[in-house]
C-alpha atoms as a PDB file:
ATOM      1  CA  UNK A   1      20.412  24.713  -5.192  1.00  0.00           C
ATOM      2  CA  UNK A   2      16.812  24.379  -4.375  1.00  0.00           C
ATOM      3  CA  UNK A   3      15.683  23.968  -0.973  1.00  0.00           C
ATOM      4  CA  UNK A   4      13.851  20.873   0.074  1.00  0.00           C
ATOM      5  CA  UNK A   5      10.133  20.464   0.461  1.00  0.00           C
ATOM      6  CA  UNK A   6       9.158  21.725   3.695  1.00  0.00           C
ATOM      7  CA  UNK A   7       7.214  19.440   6.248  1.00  0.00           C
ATOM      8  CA  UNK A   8       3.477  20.434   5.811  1.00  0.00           C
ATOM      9  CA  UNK A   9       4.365  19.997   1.770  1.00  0.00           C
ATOM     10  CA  UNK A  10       5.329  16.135   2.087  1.00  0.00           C
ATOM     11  CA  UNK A  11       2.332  15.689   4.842  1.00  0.00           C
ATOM     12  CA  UNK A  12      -0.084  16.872   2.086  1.00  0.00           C
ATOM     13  CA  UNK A  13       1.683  15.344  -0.254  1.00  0.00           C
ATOM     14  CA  UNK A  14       0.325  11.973   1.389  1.00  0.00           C
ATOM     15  CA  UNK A  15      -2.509  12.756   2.214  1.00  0.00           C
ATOM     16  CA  UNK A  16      -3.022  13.941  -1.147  1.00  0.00           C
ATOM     17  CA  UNK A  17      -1.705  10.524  -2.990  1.00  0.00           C
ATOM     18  CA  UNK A  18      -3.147   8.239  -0.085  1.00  0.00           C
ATOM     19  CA  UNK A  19      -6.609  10.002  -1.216  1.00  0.00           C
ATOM     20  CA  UNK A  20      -5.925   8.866  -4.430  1.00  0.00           C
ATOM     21  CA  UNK A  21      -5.137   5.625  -3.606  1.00  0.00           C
ATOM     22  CA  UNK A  22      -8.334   5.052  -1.832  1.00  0.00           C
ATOM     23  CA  UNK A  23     -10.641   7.182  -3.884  1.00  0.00           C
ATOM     24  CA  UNK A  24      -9.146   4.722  -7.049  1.00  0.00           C
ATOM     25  CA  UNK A  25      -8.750   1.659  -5.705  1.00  0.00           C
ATOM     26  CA  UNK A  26     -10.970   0.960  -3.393  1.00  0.00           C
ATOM     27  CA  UNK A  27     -13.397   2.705  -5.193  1.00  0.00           C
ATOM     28  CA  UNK A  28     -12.916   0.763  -7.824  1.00  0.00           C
ATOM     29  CA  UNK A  29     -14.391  -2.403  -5.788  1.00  0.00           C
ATOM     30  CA  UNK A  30     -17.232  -0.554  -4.471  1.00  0.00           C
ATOM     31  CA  UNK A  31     -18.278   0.318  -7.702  1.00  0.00           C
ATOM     32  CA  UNK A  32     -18.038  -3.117  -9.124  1.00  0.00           C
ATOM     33  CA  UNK A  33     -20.128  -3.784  -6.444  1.00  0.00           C
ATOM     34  CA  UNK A  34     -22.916  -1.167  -7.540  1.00  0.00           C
ATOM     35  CA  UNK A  35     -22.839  -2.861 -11.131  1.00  0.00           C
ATOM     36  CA  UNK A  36     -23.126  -6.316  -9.644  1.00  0.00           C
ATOM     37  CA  UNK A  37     -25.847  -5.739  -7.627  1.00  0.00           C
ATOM     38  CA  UNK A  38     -27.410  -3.264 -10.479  1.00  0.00           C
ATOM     39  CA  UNK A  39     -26.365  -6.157 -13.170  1.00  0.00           C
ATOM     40  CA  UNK A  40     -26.368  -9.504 -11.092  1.00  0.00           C
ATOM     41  CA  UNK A  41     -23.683 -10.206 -12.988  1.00  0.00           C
ATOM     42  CA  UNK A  42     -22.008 -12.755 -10.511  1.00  0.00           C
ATOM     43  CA  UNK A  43     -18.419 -11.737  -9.647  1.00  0.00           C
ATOM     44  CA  UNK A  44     -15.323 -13.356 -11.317  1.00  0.00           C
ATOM     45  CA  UNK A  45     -11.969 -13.109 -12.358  1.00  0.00           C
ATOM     46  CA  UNK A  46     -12.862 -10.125 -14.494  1.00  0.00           C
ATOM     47  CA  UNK A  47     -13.997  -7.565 -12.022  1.00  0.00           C
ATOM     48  CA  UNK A  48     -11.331  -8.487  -9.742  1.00  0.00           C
ATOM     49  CA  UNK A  49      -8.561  -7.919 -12.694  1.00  0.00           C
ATOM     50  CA  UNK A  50     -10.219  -4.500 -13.316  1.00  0.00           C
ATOM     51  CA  UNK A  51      -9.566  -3.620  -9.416  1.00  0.00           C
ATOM     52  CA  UNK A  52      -6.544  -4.710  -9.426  1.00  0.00           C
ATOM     53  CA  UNK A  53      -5.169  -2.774 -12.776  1.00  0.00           C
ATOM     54  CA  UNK A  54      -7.025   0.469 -11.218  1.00  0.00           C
ATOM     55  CA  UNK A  55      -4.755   0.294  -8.270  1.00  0.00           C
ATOM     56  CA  UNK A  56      -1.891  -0.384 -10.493  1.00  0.00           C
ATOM     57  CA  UNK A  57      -2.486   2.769 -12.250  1.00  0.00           C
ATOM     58  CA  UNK A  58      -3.300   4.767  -9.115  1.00  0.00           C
ATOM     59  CA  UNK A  59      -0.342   4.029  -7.892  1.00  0.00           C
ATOM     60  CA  UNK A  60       1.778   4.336 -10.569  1.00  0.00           C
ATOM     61  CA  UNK A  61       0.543   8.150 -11.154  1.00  0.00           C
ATOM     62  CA  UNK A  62       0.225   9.135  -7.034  1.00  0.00           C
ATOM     63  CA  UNK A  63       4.273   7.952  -6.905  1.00  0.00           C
ATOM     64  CA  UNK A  64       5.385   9.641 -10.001  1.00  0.00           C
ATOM     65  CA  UNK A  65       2.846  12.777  -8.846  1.00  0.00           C
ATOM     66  CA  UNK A  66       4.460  13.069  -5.113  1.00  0.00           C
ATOM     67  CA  UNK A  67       7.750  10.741  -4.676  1.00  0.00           C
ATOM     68  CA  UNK A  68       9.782  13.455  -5.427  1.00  0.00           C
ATOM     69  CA  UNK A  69       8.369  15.576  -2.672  1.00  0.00           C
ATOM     70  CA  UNK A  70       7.123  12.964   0.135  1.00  0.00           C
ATOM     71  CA  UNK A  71       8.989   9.473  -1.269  1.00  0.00           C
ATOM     72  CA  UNK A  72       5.294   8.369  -2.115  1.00  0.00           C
ATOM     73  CA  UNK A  73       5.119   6.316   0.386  1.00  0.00           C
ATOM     74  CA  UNK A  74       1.126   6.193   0.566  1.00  0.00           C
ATOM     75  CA  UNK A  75       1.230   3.435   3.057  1.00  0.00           C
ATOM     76  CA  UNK A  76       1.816   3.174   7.232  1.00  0.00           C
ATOM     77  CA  UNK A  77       3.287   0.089   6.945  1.00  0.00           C
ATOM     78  CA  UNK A  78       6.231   1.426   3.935  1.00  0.00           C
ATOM     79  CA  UNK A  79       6.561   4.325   6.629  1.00  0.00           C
ATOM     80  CA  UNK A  80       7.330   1.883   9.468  1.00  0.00           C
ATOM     81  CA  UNK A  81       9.550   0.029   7.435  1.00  0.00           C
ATOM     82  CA  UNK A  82      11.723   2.668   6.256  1.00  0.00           C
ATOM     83  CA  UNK A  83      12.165   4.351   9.852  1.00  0.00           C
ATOM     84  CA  UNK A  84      12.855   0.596  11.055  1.00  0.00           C
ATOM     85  CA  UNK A  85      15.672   0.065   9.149  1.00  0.00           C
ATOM     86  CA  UNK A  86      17.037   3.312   9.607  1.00  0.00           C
ATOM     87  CA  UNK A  87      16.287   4.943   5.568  1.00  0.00           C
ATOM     88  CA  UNK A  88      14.223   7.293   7.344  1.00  0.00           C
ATOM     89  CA  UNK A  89      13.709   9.496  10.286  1.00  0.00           C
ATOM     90  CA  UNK A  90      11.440   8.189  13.221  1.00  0.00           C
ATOM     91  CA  UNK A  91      10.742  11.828  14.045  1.00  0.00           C
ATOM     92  CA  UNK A  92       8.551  12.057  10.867  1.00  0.00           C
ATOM     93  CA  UNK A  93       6.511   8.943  11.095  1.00  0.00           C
ATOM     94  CA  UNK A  94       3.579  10.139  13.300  1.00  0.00           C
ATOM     95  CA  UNK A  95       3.089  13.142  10.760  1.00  0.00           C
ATOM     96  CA  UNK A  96       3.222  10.597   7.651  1.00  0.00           C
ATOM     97  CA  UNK A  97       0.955   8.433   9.261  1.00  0.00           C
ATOM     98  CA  UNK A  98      -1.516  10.936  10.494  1.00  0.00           C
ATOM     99  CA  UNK A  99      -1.764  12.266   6.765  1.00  0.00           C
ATOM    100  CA  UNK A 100      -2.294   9.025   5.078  1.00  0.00           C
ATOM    101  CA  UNK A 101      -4.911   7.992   7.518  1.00  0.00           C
ATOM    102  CA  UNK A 102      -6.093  11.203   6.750  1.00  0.00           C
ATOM    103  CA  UNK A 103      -6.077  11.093   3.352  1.00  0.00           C
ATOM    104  CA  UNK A 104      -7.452   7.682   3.388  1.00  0.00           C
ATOM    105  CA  UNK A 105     -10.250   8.965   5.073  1.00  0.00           C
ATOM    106  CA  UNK A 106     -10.829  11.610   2.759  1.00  0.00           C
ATOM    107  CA  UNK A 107     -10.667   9.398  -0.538  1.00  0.00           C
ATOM    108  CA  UNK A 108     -13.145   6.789   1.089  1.00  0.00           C
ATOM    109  CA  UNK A 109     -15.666   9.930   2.060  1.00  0.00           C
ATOM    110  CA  UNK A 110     -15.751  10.931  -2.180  1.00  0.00           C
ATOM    111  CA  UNK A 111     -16.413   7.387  -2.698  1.00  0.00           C
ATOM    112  CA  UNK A 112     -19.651   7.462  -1.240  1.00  0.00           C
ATOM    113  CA  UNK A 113     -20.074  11.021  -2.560  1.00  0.00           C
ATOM    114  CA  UNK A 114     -19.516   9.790  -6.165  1.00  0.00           C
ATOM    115  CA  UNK A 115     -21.724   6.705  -5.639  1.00  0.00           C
ATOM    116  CA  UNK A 116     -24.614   7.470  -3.736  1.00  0.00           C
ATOM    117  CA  UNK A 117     -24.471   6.873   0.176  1.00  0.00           C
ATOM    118  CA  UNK A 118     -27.031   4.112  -0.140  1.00  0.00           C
ATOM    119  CA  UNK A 119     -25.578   2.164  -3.080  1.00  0.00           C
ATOM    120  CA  UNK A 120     -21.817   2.467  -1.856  1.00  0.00           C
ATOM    121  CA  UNK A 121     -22.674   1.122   2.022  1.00  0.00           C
ATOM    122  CA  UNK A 122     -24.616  -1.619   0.211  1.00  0.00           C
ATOM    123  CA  UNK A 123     -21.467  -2.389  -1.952  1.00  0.00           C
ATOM    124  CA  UNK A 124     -19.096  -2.241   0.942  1.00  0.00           C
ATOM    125  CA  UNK A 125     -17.547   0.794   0.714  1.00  0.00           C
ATOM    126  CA  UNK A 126     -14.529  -0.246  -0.218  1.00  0.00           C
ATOM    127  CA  UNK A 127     -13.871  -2.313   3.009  1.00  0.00           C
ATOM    128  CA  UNK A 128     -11.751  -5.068   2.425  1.00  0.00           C
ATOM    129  CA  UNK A 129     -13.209  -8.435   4.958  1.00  0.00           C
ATOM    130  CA  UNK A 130     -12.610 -12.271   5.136  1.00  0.00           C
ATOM    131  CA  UNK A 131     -15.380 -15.187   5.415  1.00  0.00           C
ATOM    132  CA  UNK A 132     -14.862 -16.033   9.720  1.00  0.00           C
ATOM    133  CA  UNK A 133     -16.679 -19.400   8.875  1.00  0.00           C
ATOM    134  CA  UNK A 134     -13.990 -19.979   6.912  1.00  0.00           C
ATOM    135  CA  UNK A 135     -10.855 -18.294   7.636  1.00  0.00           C
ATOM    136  CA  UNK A 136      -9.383 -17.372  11.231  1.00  0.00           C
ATOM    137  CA  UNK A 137      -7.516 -14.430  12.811  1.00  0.00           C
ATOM    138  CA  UNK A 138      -4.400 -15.745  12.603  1.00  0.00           C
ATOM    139  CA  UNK A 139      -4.379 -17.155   9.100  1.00  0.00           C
ATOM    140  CA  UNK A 140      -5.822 -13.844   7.710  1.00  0.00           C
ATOM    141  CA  UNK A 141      -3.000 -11.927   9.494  1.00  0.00           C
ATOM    142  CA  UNK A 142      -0.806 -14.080   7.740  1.00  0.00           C
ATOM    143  CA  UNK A 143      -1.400 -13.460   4.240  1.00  0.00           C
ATOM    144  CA  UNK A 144      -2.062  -9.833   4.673  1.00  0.00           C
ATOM    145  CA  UNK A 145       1.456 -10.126   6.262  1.00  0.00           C
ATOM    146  CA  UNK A 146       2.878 -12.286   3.135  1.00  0.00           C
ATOM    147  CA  UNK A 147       1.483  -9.709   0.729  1.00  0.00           C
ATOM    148  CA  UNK A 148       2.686  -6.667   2.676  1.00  0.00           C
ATOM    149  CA  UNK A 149       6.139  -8.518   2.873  1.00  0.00           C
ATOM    150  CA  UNK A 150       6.354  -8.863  -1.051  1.00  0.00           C
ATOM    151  CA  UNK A 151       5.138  -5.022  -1.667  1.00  0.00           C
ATOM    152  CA  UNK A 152       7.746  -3.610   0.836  1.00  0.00           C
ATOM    153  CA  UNK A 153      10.444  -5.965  -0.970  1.00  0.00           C
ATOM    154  CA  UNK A 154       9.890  -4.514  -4.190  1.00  0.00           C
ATOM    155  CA  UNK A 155       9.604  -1.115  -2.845  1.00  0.00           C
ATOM    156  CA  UNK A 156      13.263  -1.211  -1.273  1.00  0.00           C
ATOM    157  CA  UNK A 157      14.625  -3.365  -4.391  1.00  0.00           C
ATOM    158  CA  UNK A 158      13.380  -0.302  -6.465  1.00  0.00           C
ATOM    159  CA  UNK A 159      14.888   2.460  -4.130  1.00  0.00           C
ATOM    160  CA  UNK A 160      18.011   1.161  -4.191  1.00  0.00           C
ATOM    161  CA  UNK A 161      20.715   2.946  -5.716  1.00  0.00           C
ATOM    162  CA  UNK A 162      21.956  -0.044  -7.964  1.00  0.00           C
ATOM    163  CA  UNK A 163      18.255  -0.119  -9.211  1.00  0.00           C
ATOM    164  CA  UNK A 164      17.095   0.690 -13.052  1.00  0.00           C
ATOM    165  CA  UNK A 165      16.294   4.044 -12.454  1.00  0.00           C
ATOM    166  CA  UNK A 166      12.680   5.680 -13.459  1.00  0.00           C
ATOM    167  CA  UNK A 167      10.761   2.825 -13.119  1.00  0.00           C
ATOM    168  CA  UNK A 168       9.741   2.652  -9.271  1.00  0.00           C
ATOM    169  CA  UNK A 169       6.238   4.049  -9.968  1.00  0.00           C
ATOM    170  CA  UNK A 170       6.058   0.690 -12.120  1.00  0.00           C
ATOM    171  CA  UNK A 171       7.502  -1.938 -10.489  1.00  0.00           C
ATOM    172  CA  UNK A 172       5.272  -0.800  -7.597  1.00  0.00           C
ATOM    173  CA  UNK A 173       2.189  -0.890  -9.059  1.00  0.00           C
ATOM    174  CA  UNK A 174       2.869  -3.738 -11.068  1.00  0.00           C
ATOM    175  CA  UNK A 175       3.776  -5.744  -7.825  1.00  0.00           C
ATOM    176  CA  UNK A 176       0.360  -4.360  -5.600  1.00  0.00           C
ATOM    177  CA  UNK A 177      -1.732  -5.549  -8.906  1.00  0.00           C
ATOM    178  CA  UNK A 178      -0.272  -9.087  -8.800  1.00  0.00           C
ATOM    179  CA  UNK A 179      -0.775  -9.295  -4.887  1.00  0.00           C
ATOM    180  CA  UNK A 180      -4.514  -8.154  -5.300  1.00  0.00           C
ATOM    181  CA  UNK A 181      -5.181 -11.152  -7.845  1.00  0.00           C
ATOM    182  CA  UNK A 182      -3.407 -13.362  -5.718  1.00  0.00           C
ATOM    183  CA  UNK A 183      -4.651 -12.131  -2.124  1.00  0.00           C
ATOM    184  CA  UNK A 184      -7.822 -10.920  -2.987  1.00  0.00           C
ATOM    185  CA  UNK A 185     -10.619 -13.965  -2.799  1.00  0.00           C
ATOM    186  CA  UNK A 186      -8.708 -14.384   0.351  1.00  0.00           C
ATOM    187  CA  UNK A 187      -8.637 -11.124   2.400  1.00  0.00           C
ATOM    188  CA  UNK A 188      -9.435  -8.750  -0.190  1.00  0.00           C
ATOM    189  CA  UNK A 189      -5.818  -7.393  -0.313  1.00  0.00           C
ATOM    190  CA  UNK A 190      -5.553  -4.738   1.982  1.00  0.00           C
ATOM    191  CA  UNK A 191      -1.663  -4.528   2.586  1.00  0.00           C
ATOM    192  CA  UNK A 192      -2.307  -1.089   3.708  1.00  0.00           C
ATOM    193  CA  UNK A 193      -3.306  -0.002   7.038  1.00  0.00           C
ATOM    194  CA  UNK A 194      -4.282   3.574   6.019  1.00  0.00           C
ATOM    195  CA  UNK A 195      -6.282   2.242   2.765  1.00  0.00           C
ATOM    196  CA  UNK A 196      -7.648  -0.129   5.014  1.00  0.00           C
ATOM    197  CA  UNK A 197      -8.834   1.933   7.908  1.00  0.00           C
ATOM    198  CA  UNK A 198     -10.188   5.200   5.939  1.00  0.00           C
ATOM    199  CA  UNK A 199     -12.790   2.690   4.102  1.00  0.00           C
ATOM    200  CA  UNK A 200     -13.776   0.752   7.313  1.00  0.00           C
ATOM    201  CA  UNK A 201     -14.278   4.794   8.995  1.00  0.00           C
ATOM    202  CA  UNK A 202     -16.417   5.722   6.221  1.00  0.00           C
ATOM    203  CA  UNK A 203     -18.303   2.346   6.085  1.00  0.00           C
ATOM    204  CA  UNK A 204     -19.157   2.604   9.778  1.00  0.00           C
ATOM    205  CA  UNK A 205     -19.745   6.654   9.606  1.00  0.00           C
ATOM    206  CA  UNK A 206     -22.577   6.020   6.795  1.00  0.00           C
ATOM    207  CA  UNK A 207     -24.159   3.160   9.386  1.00  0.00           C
ATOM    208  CA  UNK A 208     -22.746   0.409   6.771  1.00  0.00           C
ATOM    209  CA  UNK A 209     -21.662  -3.029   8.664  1.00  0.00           C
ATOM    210  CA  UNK A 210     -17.938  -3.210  10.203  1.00  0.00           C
ATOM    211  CA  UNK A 211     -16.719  -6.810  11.475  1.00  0.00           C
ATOM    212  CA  UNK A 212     -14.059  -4.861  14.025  1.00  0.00           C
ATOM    213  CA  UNK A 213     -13.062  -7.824  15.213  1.00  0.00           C
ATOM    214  CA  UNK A 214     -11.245  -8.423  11.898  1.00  0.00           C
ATOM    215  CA  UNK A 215      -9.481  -4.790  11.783  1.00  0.00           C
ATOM    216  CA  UNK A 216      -5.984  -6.134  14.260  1.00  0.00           C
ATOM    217  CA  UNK A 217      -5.722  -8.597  11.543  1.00  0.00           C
ATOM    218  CA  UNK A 218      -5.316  -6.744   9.118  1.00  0.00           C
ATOM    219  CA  UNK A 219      -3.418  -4.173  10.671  1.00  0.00           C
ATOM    220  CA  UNK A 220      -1.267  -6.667  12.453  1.00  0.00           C
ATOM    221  CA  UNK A 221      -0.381  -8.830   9.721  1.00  0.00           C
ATOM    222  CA  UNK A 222       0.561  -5.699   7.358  1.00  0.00           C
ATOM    223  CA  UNK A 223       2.455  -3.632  10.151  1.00  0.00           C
ATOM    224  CA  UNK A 224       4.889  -7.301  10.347  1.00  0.00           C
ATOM    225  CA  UNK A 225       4.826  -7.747   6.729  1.00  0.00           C
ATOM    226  CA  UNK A 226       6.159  -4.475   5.853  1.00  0.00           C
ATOM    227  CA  UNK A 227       9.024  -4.577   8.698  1.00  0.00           C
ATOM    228  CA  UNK A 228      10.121  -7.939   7.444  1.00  0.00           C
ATOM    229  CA  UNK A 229      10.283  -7.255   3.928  1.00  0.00           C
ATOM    230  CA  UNK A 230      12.289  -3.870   4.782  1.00  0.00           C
ATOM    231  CA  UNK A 231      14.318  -6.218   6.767  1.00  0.00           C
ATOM    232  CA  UNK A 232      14.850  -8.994   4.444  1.00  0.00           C
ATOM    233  CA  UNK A 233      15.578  -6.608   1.488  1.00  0.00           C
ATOM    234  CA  UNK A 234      18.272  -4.665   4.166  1.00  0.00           C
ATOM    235  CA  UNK A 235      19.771  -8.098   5.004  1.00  0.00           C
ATOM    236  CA  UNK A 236      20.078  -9.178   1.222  1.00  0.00           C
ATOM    237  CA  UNK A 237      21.676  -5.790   0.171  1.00  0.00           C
ATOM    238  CA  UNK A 238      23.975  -5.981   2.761  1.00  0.00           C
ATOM    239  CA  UNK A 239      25.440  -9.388   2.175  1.00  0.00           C
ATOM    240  CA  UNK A 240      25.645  -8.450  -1.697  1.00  0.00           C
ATOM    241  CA  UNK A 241      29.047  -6.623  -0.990  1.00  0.00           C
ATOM    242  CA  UNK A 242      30.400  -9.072   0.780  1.00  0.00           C
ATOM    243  CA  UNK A 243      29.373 -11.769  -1.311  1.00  0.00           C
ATOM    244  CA  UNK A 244      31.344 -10.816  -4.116  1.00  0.00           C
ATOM    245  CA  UNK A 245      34.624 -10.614  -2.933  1.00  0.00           C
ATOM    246  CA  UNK A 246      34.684 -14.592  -2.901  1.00  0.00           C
ATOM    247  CA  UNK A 247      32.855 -15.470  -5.561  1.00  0.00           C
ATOM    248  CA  UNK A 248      32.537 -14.585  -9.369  1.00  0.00           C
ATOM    249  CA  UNK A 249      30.331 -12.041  -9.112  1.00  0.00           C
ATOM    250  CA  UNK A 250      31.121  -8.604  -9.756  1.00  0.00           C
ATOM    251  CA  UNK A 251      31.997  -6.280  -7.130  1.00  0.00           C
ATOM    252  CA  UNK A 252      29.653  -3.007  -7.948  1.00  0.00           C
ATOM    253  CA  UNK A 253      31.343  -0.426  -7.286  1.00  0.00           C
ATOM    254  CA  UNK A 254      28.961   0.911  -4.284  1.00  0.00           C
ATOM    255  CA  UNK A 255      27.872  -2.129  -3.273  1.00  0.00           C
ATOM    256  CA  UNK A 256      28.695  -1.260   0.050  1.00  0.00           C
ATOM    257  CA  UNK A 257      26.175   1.598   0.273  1.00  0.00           C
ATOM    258  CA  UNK A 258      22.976   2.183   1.995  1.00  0.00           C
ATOM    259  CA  UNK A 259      19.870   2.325   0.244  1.00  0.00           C
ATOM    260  CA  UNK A 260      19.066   6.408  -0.221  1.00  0.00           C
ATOM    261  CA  UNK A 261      16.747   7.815   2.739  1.00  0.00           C
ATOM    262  CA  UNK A 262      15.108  10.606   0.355  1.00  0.00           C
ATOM    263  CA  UNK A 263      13.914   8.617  -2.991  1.00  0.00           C
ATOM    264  CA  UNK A 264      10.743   7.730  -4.093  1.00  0.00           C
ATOM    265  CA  UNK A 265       9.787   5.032  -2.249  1.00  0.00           C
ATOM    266  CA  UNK A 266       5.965   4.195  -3.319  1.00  0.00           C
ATOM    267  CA  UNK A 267       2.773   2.631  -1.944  1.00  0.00           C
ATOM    268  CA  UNK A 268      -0.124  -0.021  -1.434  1.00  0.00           C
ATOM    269  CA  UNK A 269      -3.666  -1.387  -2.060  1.00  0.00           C
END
């Protein structure tokens, strides 16, 4: 029987796909910046489909690349909300997090490598931000916290062992490019504190403009997100079994059972 992957293989193993993520994704936005401001082509519904189908893809390659040696989780706030509800151990989560933030930061830095310091800190970076005049801290907490909650949903529906297995990668990605259409002329669709982070790093290291006050609210509303929808989903599957010994539904055999700790898991904008 082969032996598992060690610890420094699933660290860099996140790092690695978290890189990806960011490098991808929110690359993806600062270069539809660059063409804007190259093109001044206004931005629409177009460019923001494009940035949300290149995370899709991202994501769907980084999970398939690395879930079978880290869980592909890609994402502090999937992390938090496996350890929370007990599908993974605690004693790991400081080394996951470290290498996604890591990685995060990494994939931001080839951003502006690839673009052109000057042209990516005028596009943003990659730094997700809401209007102040028009939105406050606590509404932008919540929806970064209602998107979070619906990625970490799908992300333990797909885990589970009653799941369609195979198609985690997809259902992931799929679900993080319908958030994005939905949550980004709001917040710009974060739901990811590494993602999140390792752009605003980058941003500030190349003297682009941070609003810090804005960074708890995004890292508040997604930390609470993620637990809840790790906690719904855990509530759900756990009334399933019981469920369907008084009514007509059919009684899995299973049922009963915990969602796996070690199985690709998947990650975030």
């Amino acid at each position: 029987m082969a032996a598992p992957p060690s610890t420094p293989q699933k660290l860099i193993a996140e790092a690695i796909g978290t890189a990806f993520l960011v490098y991808v994704g929110a690359g993806s936005a600062a270069a539809t910046g660059v063409i804007s401001a190259a093109t001044k082509v206004p931005f629409s519904m177009a460019q923001l489909g494009v940035i949300s189908f290149a995370f899709m893809l991202v994501i769907v390659g980084a999970v398939y690349a690395i879930g079978h040696i880290s869980g592909g989780h890609i994402n502090p706030a999937v992390t938090l909300a496996l350890a929370a509800t007990g599908k993974f151990p605690w004693r790991e989560v400081p080394g996951y997090i470290a290498a996604q933030v890591t990685g995060a930061v990494a994939g931001a830095a080839a951003i502006f490598l690839t673009l052109g310091q000057t042209a990516a800190v005028a596009a943003g970076g990659g730094v997700t931000a809401y209007n102040s005049a028009t939105m406050g801290f606590g509404r932008a907490s919540v929806i970064e916290a209602i998107g979070t909650f619906m990625l970490v949903f799908v992300i333990f529906g797909v885990i589970d062992h009653r799941a369609v297995p195979g198609w985690a990668p997809m259902a992931i990605g799929a679900a993080v490019f319908a958030i994005i259409i939905i949550l980004g002329p709001a917040t710009g669709a974060a739901i990811n504190p590494a993602r999140y982070l390792g752009a605003v790093f980058m941003q500030d290291a190349f003297g682009g403009t941070i609003s810090w006050g804005q960074v708890p609210a995004y890292l508040i509303g997604e930390i609470i997100g993620g637990l809840l929808g790790g906690a719904a989903y855990v509530g759900i599957a756990r009334v399933r079994a019981d469920a369907a010994l008084t009514s007509l539904a059919p009684n899995v055999a299973g049922d009963e059972q915990a969602i796996p700790e070690q199985r690709v898991s998947g990650a975030t904008s």
